[in-house]
PDB file of N, CA and C in Angstrom:
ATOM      1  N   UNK A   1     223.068 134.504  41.080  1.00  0.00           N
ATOM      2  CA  UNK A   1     222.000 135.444  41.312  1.00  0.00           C
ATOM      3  C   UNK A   1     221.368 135.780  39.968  1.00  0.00           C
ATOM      4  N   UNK A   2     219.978 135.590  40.370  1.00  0.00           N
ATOM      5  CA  UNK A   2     219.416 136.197  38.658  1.00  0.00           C
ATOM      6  C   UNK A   2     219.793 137.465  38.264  1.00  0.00           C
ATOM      7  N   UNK A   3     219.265 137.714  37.043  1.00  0.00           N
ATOM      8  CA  UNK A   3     219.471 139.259  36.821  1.00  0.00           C
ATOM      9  C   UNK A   3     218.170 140.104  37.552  1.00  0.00           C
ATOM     10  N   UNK A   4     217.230 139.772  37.609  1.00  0.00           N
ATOM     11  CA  UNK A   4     216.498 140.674  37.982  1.00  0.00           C
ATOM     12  C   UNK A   4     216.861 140.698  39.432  1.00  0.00           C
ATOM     13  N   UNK A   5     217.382 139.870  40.406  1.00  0.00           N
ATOM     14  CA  UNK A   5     217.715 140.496  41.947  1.00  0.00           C
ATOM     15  C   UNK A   5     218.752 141.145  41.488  1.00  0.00           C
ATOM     16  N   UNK A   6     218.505 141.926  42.917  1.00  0.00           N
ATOM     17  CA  UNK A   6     219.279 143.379  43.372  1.00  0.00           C
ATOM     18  C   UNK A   6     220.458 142.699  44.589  1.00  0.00           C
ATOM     19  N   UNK A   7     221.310 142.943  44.684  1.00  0.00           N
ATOM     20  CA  UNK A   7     222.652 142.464  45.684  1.00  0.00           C
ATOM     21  C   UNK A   7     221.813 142.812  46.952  1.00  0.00           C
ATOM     22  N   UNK A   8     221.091 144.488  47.181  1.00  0.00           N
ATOM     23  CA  UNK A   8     219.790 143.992  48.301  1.00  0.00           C
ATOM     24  C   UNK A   8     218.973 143.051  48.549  1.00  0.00           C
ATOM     25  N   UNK A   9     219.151 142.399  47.794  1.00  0.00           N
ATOM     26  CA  UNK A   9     217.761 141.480  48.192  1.00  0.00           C
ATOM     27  C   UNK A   9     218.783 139.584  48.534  1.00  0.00           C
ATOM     28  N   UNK A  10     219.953 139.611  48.219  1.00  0.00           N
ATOM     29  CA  UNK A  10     221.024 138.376  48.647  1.00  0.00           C
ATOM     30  C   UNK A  10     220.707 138.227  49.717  1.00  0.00           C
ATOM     31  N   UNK A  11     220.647 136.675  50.353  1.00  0.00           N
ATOM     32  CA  UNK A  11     220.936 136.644  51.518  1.00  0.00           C
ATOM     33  C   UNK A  11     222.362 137.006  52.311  1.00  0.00           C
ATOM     34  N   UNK A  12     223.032 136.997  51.616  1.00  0.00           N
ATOM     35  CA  UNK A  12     224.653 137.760  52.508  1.00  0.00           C
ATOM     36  C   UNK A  12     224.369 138.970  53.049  1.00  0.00           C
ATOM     37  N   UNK A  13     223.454 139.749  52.288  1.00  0.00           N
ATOM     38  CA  UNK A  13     223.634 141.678  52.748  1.00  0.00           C
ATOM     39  C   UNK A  13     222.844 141.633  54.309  1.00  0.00           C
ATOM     40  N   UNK A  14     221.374 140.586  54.075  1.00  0.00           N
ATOM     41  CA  UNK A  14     220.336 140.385  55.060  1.00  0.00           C
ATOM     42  C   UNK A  14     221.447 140.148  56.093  1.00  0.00           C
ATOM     43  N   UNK A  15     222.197 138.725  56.336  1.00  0.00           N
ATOM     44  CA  UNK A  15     222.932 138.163  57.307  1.00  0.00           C
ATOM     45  C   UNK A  15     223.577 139.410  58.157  1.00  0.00           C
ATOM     46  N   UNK A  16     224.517 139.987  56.618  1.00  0.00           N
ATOM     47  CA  UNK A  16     225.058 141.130  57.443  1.00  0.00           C
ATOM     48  C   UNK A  16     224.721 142.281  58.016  1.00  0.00           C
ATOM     49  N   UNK A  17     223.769 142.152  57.809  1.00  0.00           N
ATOM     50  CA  UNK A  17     222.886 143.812  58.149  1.00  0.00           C
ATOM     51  C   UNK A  17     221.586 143.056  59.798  1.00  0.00           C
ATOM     52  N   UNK A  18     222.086 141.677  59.407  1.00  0.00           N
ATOM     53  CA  UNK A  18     221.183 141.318  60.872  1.00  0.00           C
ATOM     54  C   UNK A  18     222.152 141.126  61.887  1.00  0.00           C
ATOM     55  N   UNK A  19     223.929 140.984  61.401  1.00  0.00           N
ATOM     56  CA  UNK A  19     224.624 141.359  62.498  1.00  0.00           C
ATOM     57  C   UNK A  19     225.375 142.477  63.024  1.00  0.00           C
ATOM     58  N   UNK A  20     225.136 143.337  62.000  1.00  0.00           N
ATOM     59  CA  UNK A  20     225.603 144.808  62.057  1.00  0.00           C
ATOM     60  C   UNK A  20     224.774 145.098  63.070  1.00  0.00           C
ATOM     61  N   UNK A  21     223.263 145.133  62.953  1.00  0.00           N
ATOM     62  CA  UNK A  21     222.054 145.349  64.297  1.00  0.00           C
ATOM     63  C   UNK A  21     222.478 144.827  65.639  1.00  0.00           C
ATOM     64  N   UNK A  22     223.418 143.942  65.668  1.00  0.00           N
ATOM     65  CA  UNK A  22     223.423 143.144  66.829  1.00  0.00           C
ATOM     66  C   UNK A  22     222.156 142.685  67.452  1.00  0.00           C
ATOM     67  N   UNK A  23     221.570 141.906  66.922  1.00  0.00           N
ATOM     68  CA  UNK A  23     220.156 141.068  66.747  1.00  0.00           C
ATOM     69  C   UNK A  23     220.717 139.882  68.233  1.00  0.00           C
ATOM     70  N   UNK A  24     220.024 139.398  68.906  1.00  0.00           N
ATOM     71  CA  UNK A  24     219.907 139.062  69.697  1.00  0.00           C
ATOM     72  C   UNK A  24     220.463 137.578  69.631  1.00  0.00           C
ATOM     73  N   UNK A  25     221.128 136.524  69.893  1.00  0.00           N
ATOM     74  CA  UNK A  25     221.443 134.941  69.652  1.00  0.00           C
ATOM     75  C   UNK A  25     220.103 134.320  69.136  1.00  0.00           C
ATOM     76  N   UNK A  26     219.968 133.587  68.097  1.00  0.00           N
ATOM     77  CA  UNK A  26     218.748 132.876  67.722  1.00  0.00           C
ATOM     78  C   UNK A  26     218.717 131.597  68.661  1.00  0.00           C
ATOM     79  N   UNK A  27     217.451 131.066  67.918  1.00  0.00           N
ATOM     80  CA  UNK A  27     216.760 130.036  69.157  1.00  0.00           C
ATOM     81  C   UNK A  27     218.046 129.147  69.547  1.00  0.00           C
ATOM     82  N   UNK A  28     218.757 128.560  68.504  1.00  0.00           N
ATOM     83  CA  UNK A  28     219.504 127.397  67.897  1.00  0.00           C
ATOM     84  C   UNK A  28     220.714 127.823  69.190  1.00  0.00           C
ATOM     85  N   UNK A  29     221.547 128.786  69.092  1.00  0.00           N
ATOM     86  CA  UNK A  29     222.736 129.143  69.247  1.00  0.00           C
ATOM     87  C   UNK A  29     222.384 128.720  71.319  1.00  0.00           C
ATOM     88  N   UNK A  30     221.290 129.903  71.616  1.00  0.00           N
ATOM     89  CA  UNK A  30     220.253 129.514  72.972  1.00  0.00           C
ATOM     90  C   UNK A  30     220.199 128.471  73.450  1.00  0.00           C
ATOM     91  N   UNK A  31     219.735 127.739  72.161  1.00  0.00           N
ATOM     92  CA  UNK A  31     219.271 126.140  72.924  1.00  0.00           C
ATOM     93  C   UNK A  31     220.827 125.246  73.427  1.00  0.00           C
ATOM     94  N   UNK A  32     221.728 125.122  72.405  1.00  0.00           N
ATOM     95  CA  UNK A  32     223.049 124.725  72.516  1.00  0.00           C
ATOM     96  C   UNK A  32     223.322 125.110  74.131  1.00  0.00           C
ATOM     97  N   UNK A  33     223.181 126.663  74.238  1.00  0.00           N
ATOM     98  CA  UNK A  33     223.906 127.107  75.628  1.00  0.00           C
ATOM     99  C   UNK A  33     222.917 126.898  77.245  1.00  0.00           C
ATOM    100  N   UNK A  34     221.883 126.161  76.898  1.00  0.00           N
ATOM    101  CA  UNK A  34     221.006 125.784  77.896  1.00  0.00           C
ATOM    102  C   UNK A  34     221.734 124.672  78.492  1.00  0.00           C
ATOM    103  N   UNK A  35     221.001 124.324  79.898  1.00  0.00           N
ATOM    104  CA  UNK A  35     221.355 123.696  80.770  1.00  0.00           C
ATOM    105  C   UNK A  35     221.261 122.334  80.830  1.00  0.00           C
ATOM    106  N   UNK A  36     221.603 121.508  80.763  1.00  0.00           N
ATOM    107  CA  UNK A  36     221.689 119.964  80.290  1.00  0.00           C
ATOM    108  C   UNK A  36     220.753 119.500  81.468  1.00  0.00           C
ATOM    109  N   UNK A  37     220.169 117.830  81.744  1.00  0.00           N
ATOM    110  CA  UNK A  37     219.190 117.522  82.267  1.00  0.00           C
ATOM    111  C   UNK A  37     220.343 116.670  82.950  1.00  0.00           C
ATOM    112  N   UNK A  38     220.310 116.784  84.655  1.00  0.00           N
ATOM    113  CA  UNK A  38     220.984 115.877  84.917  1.00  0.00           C
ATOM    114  C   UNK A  38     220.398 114.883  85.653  1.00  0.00           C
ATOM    115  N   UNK A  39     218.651 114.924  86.588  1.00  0.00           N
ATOM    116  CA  UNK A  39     217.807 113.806  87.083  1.00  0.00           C
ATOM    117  C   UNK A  39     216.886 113.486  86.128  1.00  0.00           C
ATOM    118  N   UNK A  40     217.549 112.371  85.028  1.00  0.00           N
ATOM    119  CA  UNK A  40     216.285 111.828  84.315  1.00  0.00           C
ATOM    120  C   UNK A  40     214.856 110.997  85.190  1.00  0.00           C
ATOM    121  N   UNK A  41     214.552 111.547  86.102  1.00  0.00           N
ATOM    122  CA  UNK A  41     213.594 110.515  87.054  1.00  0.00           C
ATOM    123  C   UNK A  41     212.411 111.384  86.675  1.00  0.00           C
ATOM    124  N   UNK A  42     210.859 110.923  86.005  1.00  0.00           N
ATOM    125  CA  UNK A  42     209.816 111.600  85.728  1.00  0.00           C
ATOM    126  C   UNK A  42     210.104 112.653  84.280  1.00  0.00           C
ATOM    127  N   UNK A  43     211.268 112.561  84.025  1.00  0.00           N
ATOM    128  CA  UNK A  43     211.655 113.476  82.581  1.00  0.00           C
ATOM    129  C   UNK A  43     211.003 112.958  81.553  1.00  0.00           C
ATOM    130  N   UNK A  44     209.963 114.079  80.946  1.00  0.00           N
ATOM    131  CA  UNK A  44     209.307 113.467  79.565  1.00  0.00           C
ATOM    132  C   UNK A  44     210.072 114.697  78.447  1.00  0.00           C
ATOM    133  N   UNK A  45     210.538 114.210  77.314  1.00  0.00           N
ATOM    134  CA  UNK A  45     210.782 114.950  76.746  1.00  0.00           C
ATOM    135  C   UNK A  45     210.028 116.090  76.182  1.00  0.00           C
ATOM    136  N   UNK A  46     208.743 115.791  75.551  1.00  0.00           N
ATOM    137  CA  UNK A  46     207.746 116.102  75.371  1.00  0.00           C
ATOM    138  C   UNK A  46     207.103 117.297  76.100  1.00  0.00           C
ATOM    139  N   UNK A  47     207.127 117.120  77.415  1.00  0.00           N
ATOM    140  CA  UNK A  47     207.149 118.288  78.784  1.00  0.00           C
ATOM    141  C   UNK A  47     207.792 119.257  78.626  1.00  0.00           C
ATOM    142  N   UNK A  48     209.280 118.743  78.560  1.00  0.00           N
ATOM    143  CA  UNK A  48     210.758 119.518  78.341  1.00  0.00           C
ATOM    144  C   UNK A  48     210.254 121.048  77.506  1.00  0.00           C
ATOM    145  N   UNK A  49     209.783 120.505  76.344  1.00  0.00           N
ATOM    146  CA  UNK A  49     209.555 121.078  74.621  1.00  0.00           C
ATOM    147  C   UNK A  49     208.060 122.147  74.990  1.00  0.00           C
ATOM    148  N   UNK A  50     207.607 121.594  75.777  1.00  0.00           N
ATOM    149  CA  UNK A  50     206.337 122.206  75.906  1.00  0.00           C
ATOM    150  C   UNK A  50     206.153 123.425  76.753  1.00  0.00           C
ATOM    151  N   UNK A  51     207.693 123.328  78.123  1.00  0.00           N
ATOM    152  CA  UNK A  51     207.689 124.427  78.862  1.00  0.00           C
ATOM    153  C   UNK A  51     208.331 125.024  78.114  1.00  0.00           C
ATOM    154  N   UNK A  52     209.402 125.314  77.335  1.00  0.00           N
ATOM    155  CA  UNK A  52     210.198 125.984  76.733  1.00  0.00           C
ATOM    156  C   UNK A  52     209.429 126.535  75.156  1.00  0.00           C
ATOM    157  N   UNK A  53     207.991 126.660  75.357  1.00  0.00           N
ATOM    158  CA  UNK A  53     207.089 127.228  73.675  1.00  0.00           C
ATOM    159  C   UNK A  53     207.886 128.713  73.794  1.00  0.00           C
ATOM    160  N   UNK A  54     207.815 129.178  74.745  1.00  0.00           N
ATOM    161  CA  UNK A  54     207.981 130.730  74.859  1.00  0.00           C
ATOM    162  C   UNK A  54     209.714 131.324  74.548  1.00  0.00           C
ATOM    163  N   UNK A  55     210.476 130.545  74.868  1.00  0.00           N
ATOM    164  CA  UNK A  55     212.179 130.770  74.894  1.00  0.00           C
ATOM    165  C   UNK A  55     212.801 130.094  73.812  1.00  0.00           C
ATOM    166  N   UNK A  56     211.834 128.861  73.193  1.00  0.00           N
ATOM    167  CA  UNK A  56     212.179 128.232  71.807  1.00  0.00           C
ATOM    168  C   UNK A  56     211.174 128.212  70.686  1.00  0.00           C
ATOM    169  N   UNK A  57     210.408 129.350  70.276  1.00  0.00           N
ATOM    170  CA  UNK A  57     209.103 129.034  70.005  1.00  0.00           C
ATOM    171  C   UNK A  57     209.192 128.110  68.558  1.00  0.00           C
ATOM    172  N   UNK A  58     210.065 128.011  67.935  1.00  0.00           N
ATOM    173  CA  UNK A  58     210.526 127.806  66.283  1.00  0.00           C
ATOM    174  C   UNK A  58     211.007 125.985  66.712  1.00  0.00           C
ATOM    175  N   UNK A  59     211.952 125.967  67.264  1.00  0.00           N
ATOM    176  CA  UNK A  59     212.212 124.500  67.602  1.00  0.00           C
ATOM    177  C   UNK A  59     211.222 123.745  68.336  1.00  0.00           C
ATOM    178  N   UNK A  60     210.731 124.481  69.219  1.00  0.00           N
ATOM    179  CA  UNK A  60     209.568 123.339  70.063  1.00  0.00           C
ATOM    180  C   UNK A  60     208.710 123.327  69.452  1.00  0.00           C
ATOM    181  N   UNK A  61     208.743 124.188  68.015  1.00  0.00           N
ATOM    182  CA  UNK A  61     207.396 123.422  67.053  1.00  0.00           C
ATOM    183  C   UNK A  61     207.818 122.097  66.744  1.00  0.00           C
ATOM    184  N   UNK A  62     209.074 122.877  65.870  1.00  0.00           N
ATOM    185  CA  UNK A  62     209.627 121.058  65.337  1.00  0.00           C
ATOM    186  C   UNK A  62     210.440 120.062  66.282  1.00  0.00           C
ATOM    187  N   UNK A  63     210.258 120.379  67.368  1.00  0.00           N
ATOM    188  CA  UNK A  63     210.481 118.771  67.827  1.00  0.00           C
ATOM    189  C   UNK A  63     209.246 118.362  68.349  1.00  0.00           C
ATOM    190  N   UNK A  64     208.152 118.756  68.832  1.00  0.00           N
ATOM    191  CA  UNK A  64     207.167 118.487  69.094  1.00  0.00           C
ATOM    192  C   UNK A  64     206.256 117.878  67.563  1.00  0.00           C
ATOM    193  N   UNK A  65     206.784 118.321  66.353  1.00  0.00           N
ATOM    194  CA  UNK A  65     206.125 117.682  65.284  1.00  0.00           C
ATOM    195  C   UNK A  65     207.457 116.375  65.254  1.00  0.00           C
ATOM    196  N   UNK A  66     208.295 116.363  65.235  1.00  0.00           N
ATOM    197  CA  UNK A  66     209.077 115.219  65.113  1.00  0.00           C
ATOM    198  C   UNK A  66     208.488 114.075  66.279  1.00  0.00           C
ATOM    199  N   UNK A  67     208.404 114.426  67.661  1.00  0.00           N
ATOM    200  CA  UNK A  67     207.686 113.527  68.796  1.00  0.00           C
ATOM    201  C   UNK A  67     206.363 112.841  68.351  1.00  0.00           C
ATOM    202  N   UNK A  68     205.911 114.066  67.267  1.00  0.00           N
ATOM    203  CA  UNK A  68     204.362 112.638  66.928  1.00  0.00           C
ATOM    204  C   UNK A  68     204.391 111.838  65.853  1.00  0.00           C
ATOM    205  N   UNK A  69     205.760 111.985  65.446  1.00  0.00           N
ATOM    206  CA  UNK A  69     206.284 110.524  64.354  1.00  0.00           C
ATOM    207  C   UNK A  69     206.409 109.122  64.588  1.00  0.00           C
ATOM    208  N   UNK A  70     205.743 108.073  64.638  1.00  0.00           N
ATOM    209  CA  UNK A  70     205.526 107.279  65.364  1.00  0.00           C
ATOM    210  C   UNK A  70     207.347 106.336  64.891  1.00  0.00           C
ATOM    211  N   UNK A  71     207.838 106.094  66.125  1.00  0.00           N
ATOM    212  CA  UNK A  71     209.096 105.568  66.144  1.00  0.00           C
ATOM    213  C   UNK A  71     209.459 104.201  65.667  1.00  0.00           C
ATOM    214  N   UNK A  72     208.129 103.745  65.128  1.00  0.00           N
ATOM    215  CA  UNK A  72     208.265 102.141  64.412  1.00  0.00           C
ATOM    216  C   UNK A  72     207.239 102.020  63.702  1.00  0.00           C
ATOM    217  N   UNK A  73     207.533 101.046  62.515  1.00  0.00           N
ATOM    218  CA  UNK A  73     206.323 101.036  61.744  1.00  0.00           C
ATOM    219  C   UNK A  73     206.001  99.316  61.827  1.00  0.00           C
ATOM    220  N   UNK A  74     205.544  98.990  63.039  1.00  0.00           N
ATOM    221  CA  UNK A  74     205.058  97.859  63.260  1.00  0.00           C
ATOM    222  C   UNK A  74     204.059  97.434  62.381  1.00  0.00           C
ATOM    223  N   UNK A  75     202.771  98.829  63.082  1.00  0.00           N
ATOM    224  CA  UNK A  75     201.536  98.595  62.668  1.00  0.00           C
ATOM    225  C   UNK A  75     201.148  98.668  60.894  1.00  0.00           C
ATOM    226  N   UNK A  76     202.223  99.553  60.471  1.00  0.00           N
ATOM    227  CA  UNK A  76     202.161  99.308  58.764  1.00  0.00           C
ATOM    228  C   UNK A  76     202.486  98.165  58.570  1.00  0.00           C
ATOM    229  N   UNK A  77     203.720  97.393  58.786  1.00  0.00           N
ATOM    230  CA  UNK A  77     204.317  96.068  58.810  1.00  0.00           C
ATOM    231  C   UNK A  77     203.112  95.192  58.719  1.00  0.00           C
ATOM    232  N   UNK A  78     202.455  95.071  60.084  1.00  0.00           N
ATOM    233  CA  UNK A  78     201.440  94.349  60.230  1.00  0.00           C
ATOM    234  C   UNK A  78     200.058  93.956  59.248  1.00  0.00           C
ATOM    235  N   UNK A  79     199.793  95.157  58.487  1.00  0.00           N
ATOM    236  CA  UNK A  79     198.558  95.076  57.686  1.00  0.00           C
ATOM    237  C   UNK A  79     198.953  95.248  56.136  1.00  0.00           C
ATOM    238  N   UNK A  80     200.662  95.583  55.752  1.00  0.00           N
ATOM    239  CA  UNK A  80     201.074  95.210  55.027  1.00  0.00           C
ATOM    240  C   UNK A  80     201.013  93.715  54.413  1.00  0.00           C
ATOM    241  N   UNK A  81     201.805  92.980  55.611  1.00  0.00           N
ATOM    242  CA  UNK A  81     201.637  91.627  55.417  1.00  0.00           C
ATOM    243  C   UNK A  81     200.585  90.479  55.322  1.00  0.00           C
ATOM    244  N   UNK A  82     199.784  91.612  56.211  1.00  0.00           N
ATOM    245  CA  UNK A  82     198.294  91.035  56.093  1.00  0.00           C
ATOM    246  C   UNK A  82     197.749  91.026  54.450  1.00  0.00           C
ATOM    247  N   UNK A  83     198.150  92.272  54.126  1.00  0.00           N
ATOM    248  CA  UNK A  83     197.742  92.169  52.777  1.00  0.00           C
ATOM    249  C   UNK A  83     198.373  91.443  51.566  1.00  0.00           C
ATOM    250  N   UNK A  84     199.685  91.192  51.608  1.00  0.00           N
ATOM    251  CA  UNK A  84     200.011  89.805  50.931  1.00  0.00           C
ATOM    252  C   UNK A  84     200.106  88.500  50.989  1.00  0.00           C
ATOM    253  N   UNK A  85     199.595  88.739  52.478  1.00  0.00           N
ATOM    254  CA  UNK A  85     198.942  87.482  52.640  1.00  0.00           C
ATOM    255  C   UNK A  85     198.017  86.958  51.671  1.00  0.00           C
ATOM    256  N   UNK A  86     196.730  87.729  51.767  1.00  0.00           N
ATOM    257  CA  UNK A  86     195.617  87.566  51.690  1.00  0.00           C
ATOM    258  C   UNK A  86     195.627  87.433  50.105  1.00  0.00           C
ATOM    259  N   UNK A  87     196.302  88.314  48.926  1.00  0.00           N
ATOM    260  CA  UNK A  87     196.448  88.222  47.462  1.00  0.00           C
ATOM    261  C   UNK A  87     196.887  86.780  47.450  1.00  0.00           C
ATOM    262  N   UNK A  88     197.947  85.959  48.162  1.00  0.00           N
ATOM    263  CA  UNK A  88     198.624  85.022  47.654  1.00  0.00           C
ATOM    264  C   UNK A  88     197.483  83.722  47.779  1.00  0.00           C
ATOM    265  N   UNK A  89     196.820  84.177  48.448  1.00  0.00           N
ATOM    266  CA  UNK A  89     195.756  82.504  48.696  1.00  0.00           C
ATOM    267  C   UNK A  89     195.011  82.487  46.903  1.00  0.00           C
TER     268      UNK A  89
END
């Protein structure tokens, strides 16, 4: 801890003073204790993330930013190679 923080301002005192409050289960702890999917038939994940903005609002950001990560990099591949192609002639 630097010198200029105050032992108030640690994250340990915060932690403890957010469970002394008895603060409510965060999103994380919630999501764990939710109900598992057992008819994958018409299940988009994407859907899943999108009904749950309101009960996960912090995670269904980030998995909904993780979902528009494109899952292969074909199309870089593709115009990569295109492009050393094209230097080597």
């Amino acid at each position: 801890m630097e010198d200029t923080q105050t032992t108030s301002e640690s994250f340990g005192v915060w932690y403890d003073e957010m469970l002394a409050a008895n603060i409510e289960e965060d999103e994380w702890t919630q999501y764990l204790k939710s109900l598992l999917v057992h008819n994958w038939n018409g299940f988009r994940v994407r859907n899943w993330w999108l009904d749950r903005k309101k009960e996960f609002p912090t995670l269904s950001r980030m998995a909904l930013d993780l979902l528009a990560v494109p899952s292969m990099s074909a199309e870089v591949e593709r115009v990569f190679s295109g492009y050393v192609s094209s230097r080597s002639l």
